[in-house]
C-alpha atoms as a PDB file:
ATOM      1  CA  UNK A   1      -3.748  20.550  43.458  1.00  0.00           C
ATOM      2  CA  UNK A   2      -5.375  22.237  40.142  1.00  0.00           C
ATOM      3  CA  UNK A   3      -1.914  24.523  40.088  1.00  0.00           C
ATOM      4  CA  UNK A   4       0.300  21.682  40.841  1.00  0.00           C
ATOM      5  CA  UNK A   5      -1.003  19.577  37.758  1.00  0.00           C
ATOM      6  CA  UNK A   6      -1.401  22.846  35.436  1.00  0.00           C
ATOM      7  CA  UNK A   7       2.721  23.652  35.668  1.00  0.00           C
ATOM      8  CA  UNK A   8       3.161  19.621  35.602  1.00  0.00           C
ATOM      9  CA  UNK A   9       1.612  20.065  32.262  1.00  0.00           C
ATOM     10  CA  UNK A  10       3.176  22.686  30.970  1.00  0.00           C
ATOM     11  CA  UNK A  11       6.504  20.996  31.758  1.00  0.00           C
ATOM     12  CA  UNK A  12       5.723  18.515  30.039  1.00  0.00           C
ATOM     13  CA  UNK A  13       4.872  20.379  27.177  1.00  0.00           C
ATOM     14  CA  UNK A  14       8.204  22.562  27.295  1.00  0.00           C
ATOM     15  CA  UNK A  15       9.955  19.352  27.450  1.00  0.00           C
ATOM     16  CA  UNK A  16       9.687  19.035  24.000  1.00  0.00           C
ATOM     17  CA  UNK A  17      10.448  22.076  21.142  1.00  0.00           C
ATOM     18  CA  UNK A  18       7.268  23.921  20.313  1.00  0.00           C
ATOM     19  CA  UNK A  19       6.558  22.739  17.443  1.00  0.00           C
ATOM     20  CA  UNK A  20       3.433  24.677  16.658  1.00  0.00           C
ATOM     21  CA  UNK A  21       4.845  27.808  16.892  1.00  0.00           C
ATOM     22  CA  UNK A  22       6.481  26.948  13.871  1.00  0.00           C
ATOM     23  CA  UNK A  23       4.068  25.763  12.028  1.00  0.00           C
ATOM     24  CA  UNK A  24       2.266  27.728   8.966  1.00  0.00           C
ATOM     25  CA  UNK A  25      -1.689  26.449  10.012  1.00  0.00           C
ATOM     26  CA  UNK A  26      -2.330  28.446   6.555  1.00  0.00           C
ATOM     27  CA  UNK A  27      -0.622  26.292   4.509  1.00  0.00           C
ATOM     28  CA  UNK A  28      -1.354  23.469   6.279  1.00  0.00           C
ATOM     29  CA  UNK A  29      -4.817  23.628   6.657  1.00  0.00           C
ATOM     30  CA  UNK A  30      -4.492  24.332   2.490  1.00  0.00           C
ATOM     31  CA  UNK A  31      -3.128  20.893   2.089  1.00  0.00           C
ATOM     32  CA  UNK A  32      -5.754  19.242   4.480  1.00  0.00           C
ATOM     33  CA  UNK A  33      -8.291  20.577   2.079  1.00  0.00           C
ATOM     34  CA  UNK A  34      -6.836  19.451  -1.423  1.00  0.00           C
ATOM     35  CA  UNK A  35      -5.749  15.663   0.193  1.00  0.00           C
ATOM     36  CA  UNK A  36     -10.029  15.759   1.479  1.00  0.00           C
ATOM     37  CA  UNK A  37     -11.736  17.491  -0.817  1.00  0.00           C
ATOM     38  CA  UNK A  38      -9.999  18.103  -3.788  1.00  0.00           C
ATOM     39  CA  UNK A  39      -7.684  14.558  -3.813  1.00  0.00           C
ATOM     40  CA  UNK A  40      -7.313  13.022  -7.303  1.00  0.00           C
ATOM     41  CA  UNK A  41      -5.899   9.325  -6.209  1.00  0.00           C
ATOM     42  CA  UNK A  42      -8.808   7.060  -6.470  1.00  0.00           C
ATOM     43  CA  UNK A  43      -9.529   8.472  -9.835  1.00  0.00           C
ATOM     44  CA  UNK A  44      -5.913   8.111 -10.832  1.00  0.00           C
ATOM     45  CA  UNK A  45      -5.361   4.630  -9.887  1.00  0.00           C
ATOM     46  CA  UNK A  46      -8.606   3.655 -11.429  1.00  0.00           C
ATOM     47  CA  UNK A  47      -7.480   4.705 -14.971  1.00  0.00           C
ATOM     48  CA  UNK A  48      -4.812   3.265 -14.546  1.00  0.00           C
ATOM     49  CA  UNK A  49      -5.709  -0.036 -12.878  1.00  0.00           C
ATOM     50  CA  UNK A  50      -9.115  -0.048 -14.845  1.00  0.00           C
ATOM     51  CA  UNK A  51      -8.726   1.775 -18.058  1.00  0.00           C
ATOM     52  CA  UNK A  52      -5.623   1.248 -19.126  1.00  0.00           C
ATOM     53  CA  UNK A  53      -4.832  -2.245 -17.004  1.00  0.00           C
ATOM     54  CA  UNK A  54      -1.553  -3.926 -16.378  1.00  0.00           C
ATOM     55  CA  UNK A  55       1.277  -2.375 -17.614  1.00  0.00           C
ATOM     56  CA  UNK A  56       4.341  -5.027 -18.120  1.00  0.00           C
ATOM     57  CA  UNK A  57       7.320  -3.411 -18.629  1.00  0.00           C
ATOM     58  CA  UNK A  58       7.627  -2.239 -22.613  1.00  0.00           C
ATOM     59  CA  UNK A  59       4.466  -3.799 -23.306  1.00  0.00           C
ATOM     60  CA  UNK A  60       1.551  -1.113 -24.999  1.00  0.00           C
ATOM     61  CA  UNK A  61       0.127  -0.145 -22.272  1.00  0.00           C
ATOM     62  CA  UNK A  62       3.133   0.797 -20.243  1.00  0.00           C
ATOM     63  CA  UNK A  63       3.489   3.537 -23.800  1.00  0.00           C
ATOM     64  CA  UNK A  64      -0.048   4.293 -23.219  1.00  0.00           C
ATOM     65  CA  UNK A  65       0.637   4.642 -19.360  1.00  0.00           C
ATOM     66  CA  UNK A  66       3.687   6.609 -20.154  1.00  0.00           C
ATOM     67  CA  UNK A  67       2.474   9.333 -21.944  1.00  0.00           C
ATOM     68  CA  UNK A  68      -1.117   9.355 -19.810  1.00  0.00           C
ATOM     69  CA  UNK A  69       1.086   9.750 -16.754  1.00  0.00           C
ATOM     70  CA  UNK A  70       3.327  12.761 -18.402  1.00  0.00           C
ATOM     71  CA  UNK A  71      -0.103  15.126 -19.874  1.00  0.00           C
ATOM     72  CA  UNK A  72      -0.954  14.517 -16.491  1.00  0.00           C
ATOM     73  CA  UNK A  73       1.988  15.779 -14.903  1.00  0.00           C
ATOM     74  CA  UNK A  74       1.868  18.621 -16.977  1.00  0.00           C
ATOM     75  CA  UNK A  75      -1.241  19.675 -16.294  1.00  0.00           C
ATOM     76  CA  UNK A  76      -0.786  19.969 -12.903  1.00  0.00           C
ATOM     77  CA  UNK A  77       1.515  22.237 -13.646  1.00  0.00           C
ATOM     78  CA  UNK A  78       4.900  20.056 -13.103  1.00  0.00           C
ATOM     79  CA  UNK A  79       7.960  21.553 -15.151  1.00  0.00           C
ATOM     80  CA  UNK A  80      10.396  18.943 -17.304  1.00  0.00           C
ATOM     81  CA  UNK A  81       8.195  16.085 -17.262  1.00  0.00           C
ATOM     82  CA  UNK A  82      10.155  13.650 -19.743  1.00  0.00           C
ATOM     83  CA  UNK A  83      10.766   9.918 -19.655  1.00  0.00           C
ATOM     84  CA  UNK A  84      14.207   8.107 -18.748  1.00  0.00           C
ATOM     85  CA  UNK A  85      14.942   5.210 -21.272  1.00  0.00           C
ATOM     86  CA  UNK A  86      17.138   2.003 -20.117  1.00  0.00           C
ATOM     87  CA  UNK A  87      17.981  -1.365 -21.724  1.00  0.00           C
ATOM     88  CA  UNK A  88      15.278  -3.982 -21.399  1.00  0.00           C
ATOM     89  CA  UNK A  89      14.921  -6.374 -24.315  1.00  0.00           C
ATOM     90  CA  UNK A  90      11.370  -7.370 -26.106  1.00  0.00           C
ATOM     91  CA  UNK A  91       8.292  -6.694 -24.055  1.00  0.00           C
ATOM     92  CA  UNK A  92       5.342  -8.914 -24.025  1.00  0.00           C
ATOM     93  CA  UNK A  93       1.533  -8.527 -24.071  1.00  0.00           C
ATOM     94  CA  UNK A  94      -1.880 -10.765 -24.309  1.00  0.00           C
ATOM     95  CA  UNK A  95      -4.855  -9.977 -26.752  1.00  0.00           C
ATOM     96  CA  UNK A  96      -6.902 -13.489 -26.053  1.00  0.00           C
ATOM     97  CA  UNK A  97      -6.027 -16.911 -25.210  1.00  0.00           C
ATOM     98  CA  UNK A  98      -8.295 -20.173 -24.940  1.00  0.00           C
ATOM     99  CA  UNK A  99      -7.409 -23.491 -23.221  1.00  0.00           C
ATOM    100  CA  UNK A 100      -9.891 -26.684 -23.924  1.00  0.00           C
ATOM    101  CA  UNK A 101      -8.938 -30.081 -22.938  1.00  0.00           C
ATOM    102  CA  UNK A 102      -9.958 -32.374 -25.429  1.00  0.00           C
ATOM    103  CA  UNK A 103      -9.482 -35.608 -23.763  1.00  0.00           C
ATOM    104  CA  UNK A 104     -11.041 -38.004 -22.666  1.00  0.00           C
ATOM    105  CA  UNK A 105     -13.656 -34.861 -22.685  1.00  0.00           C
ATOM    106  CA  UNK A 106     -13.761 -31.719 -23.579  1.00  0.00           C
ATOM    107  CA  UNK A 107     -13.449 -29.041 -20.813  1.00  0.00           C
ATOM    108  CA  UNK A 108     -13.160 -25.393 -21.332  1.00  0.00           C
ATOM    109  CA  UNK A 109     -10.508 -24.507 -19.077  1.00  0.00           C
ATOM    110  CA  UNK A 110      -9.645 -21.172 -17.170  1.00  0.00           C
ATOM    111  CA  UNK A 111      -6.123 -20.740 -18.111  1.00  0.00           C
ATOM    112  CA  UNK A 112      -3.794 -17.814 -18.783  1.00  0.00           C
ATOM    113  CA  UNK A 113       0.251 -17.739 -20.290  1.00  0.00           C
ATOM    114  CA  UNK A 114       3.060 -16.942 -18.790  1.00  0.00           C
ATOM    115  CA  UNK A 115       4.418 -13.623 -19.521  1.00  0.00           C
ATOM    116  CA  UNK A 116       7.082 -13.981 -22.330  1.00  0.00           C
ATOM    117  CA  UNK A 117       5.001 -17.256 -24.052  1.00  0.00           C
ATOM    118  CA  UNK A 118       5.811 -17.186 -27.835  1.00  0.00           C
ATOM    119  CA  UNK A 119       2.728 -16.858 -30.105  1.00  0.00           C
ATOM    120  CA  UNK A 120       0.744 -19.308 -31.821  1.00  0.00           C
ATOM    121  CA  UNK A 121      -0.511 -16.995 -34.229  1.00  0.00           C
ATOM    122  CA  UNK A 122       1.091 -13.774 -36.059  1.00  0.00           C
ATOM    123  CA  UNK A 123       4.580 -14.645 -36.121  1.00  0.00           C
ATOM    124  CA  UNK A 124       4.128 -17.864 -33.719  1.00  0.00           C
ATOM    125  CA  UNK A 125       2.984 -21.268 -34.514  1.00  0.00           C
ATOM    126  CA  UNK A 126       0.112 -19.801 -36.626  1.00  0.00           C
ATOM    127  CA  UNK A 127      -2.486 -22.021 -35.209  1.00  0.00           C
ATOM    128  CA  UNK A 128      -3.901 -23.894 -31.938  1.00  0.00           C
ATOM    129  CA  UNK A 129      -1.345 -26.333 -30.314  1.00  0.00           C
ATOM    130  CA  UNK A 130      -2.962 -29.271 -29.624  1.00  0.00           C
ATOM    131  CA  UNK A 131      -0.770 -31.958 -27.527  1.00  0.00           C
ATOM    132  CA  UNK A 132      -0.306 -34.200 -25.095  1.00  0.00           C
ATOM    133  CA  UNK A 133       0.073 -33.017 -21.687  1.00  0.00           C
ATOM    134  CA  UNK A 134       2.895 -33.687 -19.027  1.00  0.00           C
ATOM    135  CA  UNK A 135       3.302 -32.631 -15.593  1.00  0.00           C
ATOM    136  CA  UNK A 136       7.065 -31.721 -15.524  1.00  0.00           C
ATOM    137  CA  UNK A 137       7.634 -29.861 -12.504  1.00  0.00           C
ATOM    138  CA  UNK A 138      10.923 -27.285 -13.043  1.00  0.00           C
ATOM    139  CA  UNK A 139      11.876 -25.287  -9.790  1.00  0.00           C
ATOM    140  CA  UNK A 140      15.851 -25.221 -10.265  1.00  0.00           C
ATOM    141  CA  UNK A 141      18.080 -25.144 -13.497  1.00  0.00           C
ATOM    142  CA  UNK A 142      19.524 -28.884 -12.360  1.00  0.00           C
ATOM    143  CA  UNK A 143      15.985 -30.010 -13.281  1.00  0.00           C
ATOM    144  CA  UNK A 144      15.984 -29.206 -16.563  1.00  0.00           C
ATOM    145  CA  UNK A 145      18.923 -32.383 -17.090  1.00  0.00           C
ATOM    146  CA  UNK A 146      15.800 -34.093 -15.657  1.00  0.00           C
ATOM    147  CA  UNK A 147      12.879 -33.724 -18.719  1.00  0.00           C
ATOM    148  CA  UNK A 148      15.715 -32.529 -21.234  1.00  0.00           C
ATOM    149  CA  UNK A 149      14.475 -34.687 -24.360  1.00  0.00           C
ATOM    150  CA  UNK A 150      11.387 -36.038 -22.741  1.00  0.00           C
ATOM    151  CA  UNK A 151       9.095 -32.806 -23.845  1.00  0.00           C
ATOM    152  CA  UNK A 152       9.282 -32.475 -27.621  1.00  0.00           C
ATOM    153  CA  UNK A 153       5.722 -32.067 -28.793  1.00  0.00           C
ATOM    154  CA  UNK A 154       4.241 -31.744 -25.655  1.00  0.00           C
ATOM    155  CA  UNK A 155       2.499 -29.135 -23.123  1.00  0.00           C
ATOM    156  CA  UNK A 156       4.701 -29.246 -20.230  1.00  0.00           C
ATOM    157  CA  UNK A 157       2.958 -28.039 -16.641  1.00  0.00           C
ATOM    158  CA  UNK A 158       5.859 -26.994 -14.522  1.00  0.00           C
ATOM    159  CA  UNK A 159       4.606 -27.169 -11.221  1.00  0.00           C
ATOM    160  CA  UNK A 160       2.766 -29.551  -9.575  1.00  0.00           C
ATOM    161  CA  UNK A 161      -0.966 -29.098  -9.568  1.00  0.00           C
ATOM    162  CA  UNK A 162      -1.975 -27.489  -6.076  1.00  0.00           C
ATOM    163  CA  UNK A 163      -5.315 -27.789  -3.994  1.00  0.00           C
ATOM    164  CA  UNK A 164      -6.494 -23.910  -5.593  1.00  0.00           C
ATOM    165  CA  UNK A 165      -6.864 -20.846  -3.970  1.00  0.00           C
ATOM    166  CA  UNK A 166     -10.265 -20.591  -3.253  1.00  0.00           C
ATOM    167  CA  UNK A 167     -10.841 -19.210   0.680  1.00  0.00           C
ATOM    168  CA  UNK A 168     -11.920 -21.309   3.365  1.00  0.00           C
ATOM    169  CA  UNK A 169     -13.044 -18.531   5.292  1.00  0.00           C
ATOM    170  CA  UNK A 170     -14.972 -15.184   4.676  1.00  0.00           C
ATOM    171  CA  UNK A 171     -13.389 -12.087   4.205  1.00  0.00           C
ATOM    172  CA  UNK A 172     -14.948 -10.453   7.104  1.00  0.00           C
ATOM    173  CA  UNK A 173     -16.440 -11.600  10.515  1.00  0.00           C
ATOM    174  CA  UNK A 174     -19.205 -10.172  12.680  1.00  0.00           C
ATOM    175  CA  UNK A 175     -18.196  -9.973  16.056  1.00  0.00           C
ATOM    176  CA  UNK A 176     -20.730 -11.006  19.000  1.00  0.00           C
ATOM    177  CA  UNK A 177     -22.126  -8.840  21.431  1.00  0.00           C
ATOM    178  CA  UNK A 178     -19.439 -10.441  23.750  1.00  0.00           C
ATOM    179  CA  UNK A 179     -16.571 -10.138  21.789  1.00  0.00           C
ATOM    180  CA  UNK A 180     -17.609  -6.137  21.274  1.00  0.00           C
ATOM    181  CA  UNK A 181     -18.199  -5.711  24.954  1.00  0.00           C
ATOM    182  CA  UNK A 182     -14.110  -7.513  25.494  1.00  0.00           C
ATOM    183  CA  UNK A 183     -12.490  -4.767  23.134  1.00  0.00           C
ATOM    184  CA  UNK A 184     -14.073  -1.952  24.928  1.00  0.00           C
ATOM    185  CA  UNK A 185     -12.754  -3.386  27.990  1.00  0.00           C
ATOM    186  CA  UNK A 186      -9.460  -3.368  26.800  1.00  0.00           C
ATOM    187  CA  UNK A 187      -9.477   0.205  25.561  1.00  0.00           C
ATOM    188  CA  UNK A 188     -11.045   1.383  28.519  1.00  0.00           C
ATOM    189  CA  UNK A 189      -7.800  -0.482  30.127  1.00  0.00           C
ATOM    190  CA  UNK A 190      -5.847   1.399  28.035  1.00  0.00           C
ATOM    191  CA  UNK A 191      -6.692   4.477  28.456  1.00  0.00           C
ATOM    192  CA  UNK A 192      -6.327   3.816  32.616  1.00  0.00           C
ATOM    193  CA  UNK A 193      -2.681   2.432  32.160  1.00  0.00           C
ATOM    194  CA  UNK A 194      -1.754   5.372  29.425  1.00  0.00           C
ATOM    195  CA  UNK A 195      -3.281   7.742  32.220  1.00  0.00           C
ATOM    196  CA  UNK A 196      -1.352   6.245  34.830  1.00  0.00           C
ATOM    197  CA  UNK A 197       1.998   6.397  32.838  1.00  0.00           C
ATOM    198  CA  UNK A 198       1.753  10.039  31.722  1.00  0.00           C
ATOM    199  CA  UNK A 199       0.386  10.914  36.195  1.00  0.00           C
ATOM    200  CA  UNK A 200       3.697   9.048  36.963  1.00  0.00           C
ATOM    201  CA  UNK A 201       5.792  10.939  34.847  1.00  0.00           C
ATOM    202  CA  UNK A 202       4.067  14.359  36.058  1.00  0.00           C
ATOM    203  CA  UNK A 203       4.909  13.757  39.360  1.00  0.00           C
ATOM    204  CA  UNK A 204       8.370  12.822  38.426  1.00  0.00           C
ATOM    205  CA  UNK A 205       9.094  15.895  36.531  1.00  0.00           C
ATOM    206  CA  UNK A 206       6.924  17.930  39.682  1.00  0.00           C
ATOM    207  CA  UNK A 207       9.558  16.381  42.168  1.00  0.00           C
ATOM    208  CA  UNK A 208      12.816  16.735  40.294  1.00  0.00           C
ATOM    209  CA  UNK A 209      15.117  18.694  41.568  1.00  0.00           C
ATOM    210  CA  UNK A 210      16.161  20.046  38.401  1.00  0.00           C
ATOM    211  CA  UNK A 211      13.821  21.584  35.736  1.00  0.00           C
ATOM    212  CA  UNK A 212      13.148  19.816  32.591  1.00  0.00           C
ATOM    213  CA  UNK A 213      15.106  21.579  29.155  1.00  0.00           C
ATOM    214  CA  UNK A 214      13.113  23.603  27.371  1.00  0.00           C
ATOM    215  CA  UNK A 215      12.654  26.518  24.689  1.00  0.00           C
ATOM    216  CA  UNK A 216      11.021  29.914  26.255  1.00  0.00           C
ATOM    217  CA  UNK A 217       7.517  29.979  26.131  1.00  0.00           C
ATOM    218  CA  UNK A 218       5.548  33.048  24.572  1.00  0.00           C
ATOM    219  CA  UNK A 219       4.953  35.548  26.653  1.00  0.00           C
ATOM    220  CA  UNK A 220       1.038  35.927  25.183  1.00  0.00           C
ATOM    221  CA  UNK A 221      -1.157  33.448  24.230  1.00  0.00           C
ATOM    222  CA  UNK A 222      -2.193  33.060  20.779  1.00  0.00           C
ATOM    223  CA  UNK A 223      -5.870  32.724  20.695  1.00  0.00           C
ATOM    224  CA  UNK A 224      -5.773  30.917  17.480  1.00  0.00           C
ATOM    225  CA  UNK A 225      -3.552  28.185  18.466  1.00  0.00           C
ATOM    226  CA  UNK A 226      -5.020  24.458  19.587  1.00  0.00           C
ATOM    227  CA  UNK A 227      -1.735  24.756  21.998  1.00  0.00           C
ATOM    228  CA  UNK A 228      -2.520  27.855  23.368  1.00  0.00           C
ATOM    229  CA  UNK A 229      -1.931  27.985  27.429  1.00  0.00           C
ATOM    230  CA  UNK A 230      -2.786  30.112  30.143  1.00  0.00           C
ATOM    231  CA  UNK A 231      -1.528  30.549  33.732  1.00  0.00           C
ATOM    232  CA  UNK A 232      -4.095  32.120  35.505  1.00  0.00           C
ATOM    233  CA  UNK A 233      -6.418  29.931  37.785  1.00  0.00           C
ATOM    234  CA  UNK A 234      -9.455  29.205  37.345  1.00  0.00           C
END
């Protein structure tokens, strides 16, 4: 029985091409090494997510992120880094902005602008805009025939105010001893049904009455490989 299920298996495994023969383990276990020990990509995406921030196209820090991103490049040792222009128009960035309602009390709102807002100071308005405000919600262009006329000198809120996005729930749950003890029982399912699957399809390829295609195996063993096979008994 210990024969029959050792040449099931390695028809099985010369069902498919042998991959690992192929396979330069040097090299590969190089990469494993650099990507685990030697990886580079949370400090990378904290600079830029943290240290440099968003990055709206042709806005500063997309420049800053530009040329950050290309000394990079070159020092790890990339060859014609350069940037690709294309057509855009202005670009757009924030340095401060302040909401307050000032009637019938004053709040101190949490508010930012829409990408694109003009000024109100240095070039813009050149001052704080204080006006009336008027919910004028805008989804499609055959709304703007709606409020066209009706929003001179006001603050217009497009959209209709919503309940927020605060969470309801946490972000994580504890599970019970219960529910723990219900996901081991389906792995351990899992693993019975994969077992039974891959027995069935032994026998199968045990019983039929052609052999399975596949590439010549080695005639030696390589000691150093996780695929290595023998076919002596134990």
């Amino acid at each position: 029985m210990r024969r029959f299920l050792l040449l099931a298996t390695a028809a099985i495994f010369g069902a498919t091409p042998l991959l690992a023969q192929s396979v330069d383990r040097v090299q590969t276990a190089r990469i494993i090494d650099e990507g685990m020990t030697h990886s580079e990509v949370m400090l990378t995406a904290a600079h830029l997510s943290d240290t440099i921030g968003p990055r709206l196209t042709n806005s500063p820090a997309m420049r800053l992120a530009e040329a950050w991103t290309q000394a990079k490049f070159a020092g790890w040792g990339l060859k014609n880094v350069h940037k690709d222009a294309f057509d855009f128009g202005r670009g757009w960035y924030i340095v401060s902005s302040s909401v307050r309602l000032v009637s019938p009390r004053p709040i101190q709102l949490t508010a930012i602008p829409i990408a694109w807002t003009p000024a109100t100071m240095n070039g813009g308005t050149n001052g704080t805009i204080s006006a009336p405000v008027i919910v004028a919600p805008i989804r499609r262009e055959r709304d703007f025939d709606k409020w066209r006329g009706k929003l001179a000198g006001k603050i217009a809120l497009v959209t209709l105010p919503n309940g927020g996005s605060e969470p309801g729930d946490p972000g994580f749950k504890r599970y019970t001893g219960e529910e723990l003890a219900k996901l081991d029982r389906l792995k351990g399912d899992d693993m019975r049904q994969g077992s039974v699957i891959l027995a069935a399809f032994l026998v199968n390829a045990a019983n039929a009455d052609k052999p399975l295609p596949r590439s010549p195996l080695p005639t030696k063993p390589v000691t150093t490989d996780p695929f290595a096979y023998s076919d002596e008994e134990e």
